[in-house]
Protein backbone atom coordinates (compact mmCIF):
# COMPACT_ATOMS: atom_id res chain seq x y z
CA UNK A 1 28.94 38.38 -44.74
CA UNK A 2 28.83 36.61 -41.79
CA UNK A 3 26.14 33.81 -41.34
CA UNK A 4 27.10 32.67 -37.98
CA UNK A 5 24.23 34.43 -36.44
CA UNK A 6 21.83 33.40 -38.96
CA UNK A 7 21.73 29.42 -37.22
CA UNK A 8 21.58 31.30 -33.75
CA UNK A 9 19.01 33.19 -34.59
CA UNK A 10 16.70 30.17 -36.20
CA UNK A 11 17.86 28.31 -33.01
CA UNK A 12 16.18 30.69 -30.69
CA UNK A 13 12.82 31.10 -32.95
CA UNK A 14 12.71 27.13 -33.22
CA UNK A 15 12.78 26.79 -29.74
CA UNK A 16 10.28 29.62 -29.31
CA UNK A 17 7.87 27.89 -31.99
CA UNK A 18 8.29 24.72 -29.49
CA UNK A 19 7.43 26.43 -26.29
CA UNK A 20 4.30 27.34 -28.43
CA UNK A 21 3.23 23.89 -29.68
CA UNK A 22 3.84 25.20 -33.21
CA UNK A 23 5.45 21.49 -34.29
CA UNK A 24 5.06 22.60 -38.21
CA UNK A 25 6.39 25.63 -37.67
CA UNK A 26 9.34 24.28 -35.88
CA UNK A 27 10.15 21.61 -38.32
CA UNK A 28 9.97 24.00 -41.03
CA UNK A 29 12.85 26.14 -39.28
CA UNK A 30 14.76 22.84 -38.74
CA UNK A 31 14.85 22.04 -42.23
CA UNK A 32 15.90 25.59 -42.79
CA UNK A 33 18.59 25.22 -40.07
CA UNK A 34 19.65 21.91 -41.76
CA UNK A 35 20.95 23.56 -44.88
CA UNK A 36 22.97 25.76 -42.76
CA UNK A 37 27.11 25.54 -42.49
CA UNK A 38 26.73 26.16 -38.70
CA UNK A 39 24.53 23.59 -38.70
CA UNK A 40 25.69 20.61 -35.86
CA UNK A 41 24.58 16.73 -35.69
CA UNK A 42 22.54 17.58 -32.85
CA UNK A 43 20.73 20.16 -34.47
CA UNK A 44 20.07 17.38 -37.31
CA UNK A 45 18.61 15.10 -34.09
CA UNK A 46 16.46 17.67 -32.76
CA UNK A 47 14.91 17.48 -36.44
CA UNK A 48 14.41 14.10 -36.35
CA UNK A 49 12.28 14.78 -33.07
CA UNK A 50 10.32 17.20 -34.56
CA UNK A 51 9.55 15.05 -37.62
CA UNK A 52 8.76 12.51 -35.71
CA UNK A 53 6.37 14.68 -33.71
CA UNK A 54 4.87 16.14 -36.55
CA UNK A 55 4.11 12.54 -38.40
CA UNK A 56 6.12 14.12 -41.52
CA UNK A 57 6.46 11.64 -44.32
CA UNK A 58 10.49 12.37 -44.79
CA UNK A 59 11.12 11.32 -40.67
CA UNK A 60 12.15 7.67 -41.69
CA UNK A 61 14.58 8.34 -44.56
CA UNK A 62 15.68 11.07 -42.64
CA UNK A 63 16.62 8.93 -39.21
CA UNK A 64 18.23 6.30 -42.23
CA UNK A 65 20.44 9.25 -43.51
CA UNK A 66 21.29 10.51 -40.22
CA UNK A 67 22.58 6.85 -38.85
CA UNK A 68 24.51 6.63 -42.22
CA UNK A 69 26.50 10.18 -41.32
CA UNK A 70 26.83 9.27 -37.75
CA UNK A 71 28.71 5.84 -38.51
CA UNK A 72 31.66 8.57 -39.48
CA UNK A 73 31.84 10.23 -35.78
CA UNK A 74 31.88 8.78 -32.28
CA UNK A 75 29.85 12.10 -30.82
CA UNK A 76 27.50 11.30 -33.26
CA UNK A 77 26.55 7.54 -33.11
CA UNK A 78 26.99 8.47 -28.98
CA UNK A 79 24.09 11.29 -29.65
CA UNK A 80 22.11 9.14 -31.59
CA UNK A 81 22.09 6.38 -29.91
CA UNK A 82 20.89 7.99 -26.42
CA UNK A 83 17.93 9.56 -28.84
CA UNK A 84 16.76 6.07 -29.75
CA UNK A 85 17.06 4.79 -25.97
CA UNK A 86 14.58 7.90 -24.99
CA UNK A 87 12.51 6.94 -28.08
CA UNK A 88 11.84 3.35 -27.65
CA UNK A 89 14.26 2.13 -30.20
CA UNK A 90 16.82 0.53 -27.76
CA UNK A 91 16.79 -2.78 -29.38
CA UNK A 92 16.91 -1.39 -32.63
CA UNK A 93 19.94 0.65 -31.91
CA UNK A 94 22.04 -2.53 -30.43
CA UNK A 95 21.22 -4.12 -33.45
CA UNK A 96 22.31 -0.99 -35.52
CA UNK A 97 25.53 -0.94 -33.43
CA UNK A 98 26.31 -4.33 -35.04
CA UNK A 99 27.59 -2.00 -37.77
CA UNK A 100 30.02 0.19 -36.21
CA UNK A 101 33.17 0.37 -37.61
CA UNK A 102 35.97 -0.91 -34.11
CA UNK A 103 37.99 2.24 -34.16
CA UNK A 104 34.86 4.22 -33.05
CA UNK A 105 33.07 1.89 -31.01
CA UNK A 106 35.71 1.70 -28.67
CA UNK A 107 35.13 5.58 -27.70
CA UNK A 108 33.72 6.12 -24.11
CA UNK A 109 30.82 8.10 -24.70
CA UNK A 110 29.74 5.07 -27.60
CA UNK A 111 30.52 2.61 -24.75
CA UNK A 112 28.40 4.68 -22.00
CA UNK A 113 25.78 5.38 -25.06
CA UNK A 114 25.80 1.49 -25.79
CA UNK A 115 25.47 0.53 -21.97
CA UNK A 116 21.98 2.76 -21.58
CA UNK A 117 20.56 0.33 -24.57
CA UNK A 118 22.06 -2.38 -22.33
CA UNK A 119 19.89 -0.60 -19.68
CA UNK A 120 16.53 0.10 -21.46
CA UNK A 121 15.44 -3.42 -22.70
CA UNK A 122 17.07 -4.65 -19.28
CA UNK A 123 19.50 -7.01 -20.12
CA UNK A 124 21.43 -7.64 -17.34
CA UNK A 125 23.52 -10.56 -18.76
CA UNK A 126 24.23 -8.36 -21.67
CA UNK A 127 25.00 -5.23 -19.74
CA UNK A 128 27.47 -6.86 -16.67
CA UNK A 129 29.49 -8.39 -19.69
CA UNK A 130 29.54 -5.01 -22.06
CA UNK A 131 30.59 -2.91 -18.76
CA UNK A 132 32.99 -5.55 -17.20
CA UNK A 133 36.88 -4.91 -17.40
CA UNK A 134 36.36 -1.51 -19.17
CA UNK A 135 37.54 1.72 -18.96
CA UNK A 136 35.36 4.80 -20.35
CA UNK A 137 37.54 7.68 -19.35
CA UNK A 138 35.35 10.33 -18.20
CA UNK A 139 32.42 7.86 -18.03
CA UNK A 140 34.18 4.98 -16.00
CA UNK A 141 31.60 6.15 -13.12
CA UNK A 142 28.73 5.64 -15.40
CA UNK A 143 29.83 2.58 -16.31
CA UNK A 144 30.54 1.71 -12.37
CA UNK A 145 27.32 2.45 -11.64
CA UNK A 146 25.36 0.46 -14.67
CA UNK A 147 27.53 -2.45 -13.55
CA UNK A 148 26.35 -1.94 -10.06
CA UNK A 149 22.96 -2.01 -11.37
CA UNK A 150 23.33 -5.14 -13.76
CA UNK A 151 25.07 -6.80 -10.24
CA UNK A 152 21.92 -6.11 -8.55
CA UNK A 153 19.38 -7.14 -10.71
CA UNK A 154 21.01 -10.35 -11.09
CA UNK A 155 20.38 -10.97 -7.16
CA UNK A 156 24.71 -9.96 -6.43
CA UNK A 157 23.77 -7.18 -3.65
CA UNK A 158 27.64 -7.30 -2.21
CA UNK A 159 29.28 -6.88 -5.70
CA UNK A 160 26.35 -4.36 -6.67
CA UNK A 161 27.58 -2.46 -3.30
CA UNK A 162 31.36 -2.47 -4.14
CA UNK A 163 30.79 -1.07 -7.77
CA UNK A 164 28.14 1.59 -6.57
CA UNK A 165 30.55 2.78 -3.99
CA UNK A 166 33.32 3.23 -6.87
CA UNK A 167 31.16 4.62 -8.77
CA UNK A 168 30.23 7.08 -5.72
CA UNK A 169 33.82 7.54 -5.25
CA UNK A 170 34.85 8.66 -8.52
CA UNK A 171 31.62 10.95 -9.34
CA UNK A 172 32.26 12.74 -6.30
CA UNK A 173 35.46 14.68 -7.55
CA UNK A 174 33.33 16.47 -9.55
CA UNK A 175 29.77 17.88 -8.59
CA UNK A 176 28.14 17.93 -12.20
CA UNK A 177 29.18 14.26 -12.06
CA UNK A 178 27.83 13.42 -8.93
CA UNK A 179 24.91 15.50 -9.60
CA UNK A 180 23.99 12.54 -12.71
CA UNK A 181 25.16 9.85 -10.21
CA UNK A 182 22.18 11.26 -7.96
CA UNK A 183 19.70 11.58 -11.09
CA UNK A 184 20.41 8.05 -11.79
CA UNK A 185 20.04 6.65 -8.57
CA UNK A 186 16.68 8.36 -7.63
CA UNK A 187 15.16 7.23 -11.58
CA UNK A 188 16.12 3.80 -10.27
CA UNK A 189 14.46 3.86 -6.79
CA UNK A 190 17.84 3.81 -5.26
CA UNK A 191 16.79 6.61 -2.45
CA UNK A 192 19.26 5.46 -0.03
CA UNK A 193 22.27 5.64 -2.44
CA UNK A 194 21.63 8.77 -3.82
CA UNK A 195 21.01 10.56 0.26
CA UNK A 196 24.30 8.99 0.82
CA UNK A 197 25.99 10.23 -2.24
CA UNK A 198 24.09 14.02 -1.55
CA UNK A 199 25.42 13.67 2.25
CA UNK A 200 29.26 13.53 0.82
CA UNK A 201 28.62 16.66 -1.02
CA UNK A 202 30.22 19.99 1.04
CA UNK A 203 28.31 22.26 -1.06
CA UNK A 204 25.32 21.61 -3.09
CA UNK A 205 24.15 23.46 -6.09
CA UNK A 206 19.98 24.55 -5.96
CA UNK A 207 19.11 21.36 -7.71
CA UNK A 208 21.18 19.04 -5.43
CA UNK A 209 19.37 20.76 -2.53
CA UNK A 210 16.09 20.54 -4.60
CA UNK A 211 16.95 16.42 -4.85
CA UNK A 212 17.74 16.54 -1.06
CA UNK A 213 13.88 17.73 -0.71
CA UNK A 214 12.50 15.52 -3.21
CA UNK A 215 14.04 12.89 -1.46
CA UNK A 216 12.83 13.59 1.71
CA UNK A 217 9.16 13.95 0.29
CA UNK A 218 10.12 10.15 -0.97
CA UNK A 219 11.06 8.78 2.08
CA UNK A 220 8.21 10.17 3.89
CA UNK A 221 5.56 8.69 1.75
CA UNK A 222 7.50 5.40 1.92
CA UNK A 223 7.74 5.56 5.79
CA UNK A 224 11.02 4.92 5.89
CA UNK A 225 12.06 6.32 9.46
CA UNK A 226 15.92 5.99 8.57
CA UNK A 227 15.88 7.84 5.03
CA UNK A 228 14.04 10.82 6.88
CA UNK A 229 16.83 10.78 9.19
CA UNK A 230 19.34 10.61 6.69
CA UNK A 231 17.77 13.81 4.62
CA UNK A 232 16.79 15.46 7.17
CA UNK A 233 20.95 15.47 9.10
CA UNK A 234 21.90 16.63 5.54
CA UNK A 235 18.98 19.54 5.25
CA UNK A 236 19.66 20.59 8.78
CA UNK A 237 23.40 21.11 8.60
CA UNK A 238 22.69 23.25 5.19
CA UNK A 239 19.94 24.71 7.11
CA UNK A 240 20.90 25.07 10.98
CA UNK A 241 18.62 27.99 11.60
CA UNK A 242 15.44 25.59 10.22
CA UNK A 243 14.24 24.74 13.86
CA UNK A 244 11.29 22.74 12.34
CA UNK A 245 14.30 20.50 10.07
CA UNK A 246 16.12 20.69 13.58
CA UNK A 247 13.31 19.37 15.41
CA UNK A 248 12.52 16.38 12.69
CA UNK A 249 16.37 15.01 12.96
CA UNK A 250 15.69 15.02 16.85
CA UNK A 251 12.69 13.05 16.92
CA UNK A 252 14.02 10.88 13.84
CA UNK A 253 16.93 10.27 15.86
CA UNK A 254 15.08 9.27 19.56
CA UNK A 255 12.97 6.92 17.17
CA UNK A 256 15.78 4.65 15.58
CA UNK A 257 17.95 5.59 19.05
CA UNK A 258 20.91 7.58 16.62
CA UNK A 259 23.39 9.57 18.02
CA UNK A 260 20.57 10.13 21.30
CA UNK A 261 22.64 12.58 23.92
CA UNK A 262 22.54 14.66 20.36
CA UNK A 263 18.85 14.39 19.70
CA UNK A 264 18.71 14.92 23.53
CA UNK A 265 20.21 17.97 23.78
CA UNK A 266 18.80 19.59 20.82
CA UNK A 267 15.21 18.88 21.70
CA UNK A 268 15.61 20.31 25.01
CA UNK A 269 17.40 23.45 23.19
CA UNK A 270 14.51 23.58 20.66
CA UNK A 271 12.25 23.01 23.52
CA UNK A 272 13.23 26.41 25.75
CA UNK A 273 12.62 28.09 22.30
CA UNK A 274 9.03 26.71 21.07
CA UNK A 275 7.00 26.27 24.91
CA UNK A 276 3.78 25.86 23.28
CA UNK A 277 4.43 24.38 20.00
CA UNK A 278 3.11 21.06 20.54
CA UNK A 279 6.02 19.45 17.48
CA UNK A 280 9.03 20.41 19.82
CA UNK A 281 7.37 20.17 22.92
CA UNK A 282 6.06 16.78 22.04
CA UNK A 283 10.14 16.00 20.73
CA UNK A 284 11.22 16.68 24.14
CA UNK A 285 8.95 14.94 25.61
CA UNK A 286 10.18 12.12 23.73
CA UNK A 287 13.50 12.40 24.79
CA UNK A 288 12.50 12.54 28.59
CA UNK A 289 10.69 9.46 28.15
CA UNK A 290 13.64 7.61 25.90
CA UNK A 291 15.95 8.08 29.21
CA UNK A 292 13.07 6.67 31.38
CA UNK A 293 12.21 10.45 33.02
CA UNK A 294 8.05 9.78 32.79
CA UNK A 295 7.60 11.82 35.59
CA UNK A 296 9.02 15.15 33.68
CA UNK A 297 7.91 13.88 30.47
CA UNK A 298 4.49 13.96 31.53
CA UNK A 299 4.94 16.95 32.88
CA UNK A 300 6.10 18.85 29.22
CA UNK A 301 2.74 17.29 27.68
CA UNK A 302 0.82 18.68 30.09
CA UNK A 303 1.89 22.34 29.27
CA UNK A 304 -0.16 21.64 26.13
CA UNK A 305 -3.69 23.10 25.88
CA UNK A 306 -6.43 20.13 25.68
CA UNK A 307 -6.83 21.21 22.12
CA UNK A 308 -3.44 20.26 21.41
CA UNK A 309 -3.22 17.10 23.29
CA UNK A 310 -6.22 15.99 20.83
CA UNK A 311 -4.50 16.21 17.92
CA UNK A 312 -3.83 12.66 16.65
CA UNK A 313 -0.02 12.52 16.59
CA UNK A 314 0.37 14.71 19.77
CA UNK A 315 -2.50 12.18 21.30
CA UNK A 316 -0.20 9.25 20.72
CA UNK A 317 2.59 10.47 22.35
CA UNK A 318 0.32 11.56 24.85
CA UNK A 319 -0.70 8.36 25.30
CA UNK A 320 2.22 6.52 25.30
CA UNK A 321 3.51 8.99 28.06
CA UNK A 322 -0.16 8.40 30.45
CA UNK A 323 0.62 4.66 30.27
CA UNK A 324 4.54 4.95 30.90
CA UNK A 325 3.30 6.84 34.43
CA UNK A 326 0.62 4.30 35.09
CA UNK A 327 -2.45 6.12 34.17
CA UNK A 328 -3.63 3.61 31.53
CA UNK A 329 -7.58 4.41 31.79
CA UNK A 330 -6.99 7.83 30.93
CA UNK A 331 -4.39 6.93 27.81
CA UNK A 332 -7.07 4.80 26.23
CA UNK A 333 -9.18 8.37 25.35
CA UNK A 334 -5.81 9.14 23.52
CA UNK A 335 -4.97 5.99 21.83
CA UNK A 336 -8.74 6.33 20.48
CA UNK A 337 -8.23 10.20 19.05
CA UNK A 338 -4.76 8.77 17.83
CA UNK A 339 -6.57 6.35 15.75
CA UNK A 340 -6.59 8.86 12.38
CA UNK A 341 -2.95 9.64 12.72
CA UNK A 342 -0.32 9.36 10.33
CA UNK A 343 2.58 7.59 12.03
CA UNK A 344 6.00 6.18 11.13
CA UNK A 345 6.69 2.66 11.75
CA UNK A 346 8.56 2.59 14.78
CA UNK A 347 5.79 4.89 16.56
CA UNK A 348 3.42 2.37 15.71
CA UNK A 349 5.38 0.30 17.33
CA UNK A 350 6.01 2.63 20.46
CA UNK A 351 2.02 2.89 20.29
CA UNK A 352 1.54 -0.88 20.62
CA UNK A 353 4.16 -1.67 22.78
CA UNK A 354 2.82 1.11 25.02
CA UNK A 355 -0.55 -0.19 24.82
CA UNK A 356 -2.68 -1.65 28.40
């Protein structure tokens, strides 16, 4: 008889009896699944989370047993390992490591495993030295990029730069790799590096263009004027029949005065496509007034209704635009309905500058 199918088949109902909150249930199918010959270490470690989960008495003795077994296999003290980084047991586990035997620690995925301990109770000292001079095979990028991270924290921002970018280089040979190099860059804060490393990618799955998007939501909160410009180059040349991402590059472009005759041209292109939109007309008028032409840029913000002109970011720019053609009482009633706006920094600074 073949059992193969009977450890798929408890597979599928444990994770069934998980998507239902039925933690007893689900340990009791573990337990069954333990006794199984098909049964893998990682199966054995999703036990051990849903002991853990369900307070069962046997969840200590069991982790004890299951570090014992895993001493005999690198995949195994790797898997375990990373399971008591995500469960608060980092120290514990470089203190367990103490006890490996050399041949296995030596393996890449321990080293990598190892490093993210390194990581977790954020020992920088520890984790430049462990990742220094190495080579993890498949991993050296992970370990590029921890080192680059160790670098940093320790206040080296040109060595942390040189590692990142090796890192960077060698994840980007292979998407699923630079896909984690992007995961790890964005749970570290490190917006910037992981746009850059998504703008080197030709063609990115759903969830590298979901990250593109999450970044830009980032950078937007965070007001950071050269990050939106970044995502949005990236997110228009995926998407170059988005006028609205289109029309954001342009204006993100006039702002930090990037690649202008571009920004120029594709405002005024945008422009003879969206008259009485008051985002691309107010783009274009933007670019008029970046090459000095008040006259016509006043002109474009006048096609607006007075409705339009009232709305607070169109009233800055409107503003800004009054003043630049000498008409400074009449500006003032803009600055004032620009006042509960939402602006970047370098419009505020346009605003001010502008100001009588």
């Amino acid at each position: 008889m073949d059992t193969s199918y009977h450890g798929v088949a408890l597979r599928f109902l444990l994770d069934d009896a998980i998507a239902h909150g039925e933690l007893q249930e689900a340990a009791r199918m573990g337990r069954e699944l333990e006794t199984d010959p098909h049964c893998t270490f990682d199966d054995k470690v999703n036990l051990l989370t849903l002991l853990q989960a369900a307070k069962a008495e046997d969840a200590s003795p069991f982790f004890d047993a299951l570090k014992a077994t895993a001493l005999e296999d690198s995949h195994a003290m790797a898997t375990l390992l990373v399971w008591m980084v995500r469960n608060g047991k980092a120290a514990d586990a470089l203190e367990w490591a103490r006890q490996f035997p050399p041949k296995l620690i030596s393996a890449a995925e321990v080293d990598a495993a190892l490093a993210l301990c390194y990581l977790s109770v954020r020992d920088w000292a520890g984790l430049e030295t462990f990742a220094t001079d190495a080579n993890w095979q498949d991993f050296d990028y992970l370990r590029l990029a921890l080192l680059a991270r160790a670098m940093r924290e320790e206040g080296e921002k040109e060595v942390s730069a040189t590692h990142w970018q090796e890192a960077a280089t060698l994840a980007i040979r292979r998407n699923y790799r630079a896909k984690g190099l992007v995961g790890l860059a964005m749970e570290w804060g490190w917006d910037h590096e992981a746009q850059d490393l998504l703008s080197q990618i030709d063609k990115p799955s759903e969830s590298e263009k979901a990250a593109l998007v999450a970044l830009y939501r980032r950078f937007a909160l965070n007001r950071d004027t050269r990050g939106l410009l970044q995502s949005s180059e990236k997110m228009m040349r995926l998407s170059p029949k988005d006028d609205r991402l289109t029309n954001d590059f342009a204006m993100y472009s006039l702002l930090l005065k990037h690649n202008v005759a571009e920004a120029r041209m594709i405002a005024k292109e945008l422009f003879e496509r969206h008259r009485s939109d008051p985002a691309y007309v107010s783009t274009y008028a933007l670019s008029l007034f970046a090459n000095a032409d008040f006259e016509n840029a006043l002109k474009t913000m006048n096609t607006l209704t007075p409705e339009q002109l009232k709305m607070p970011e169109i009233a800055a720019y409107y503003a800004v635009i009054l003043c630049a053609n000498g008409q400074n009482e009449e500006a003032m009633k803009f600055f004032d309905l620009a006042k509960s706006g939402k602006f970047l920094p370098e419009e505020e600074e346009l605003i001010e500058r502008s100001r009588p």
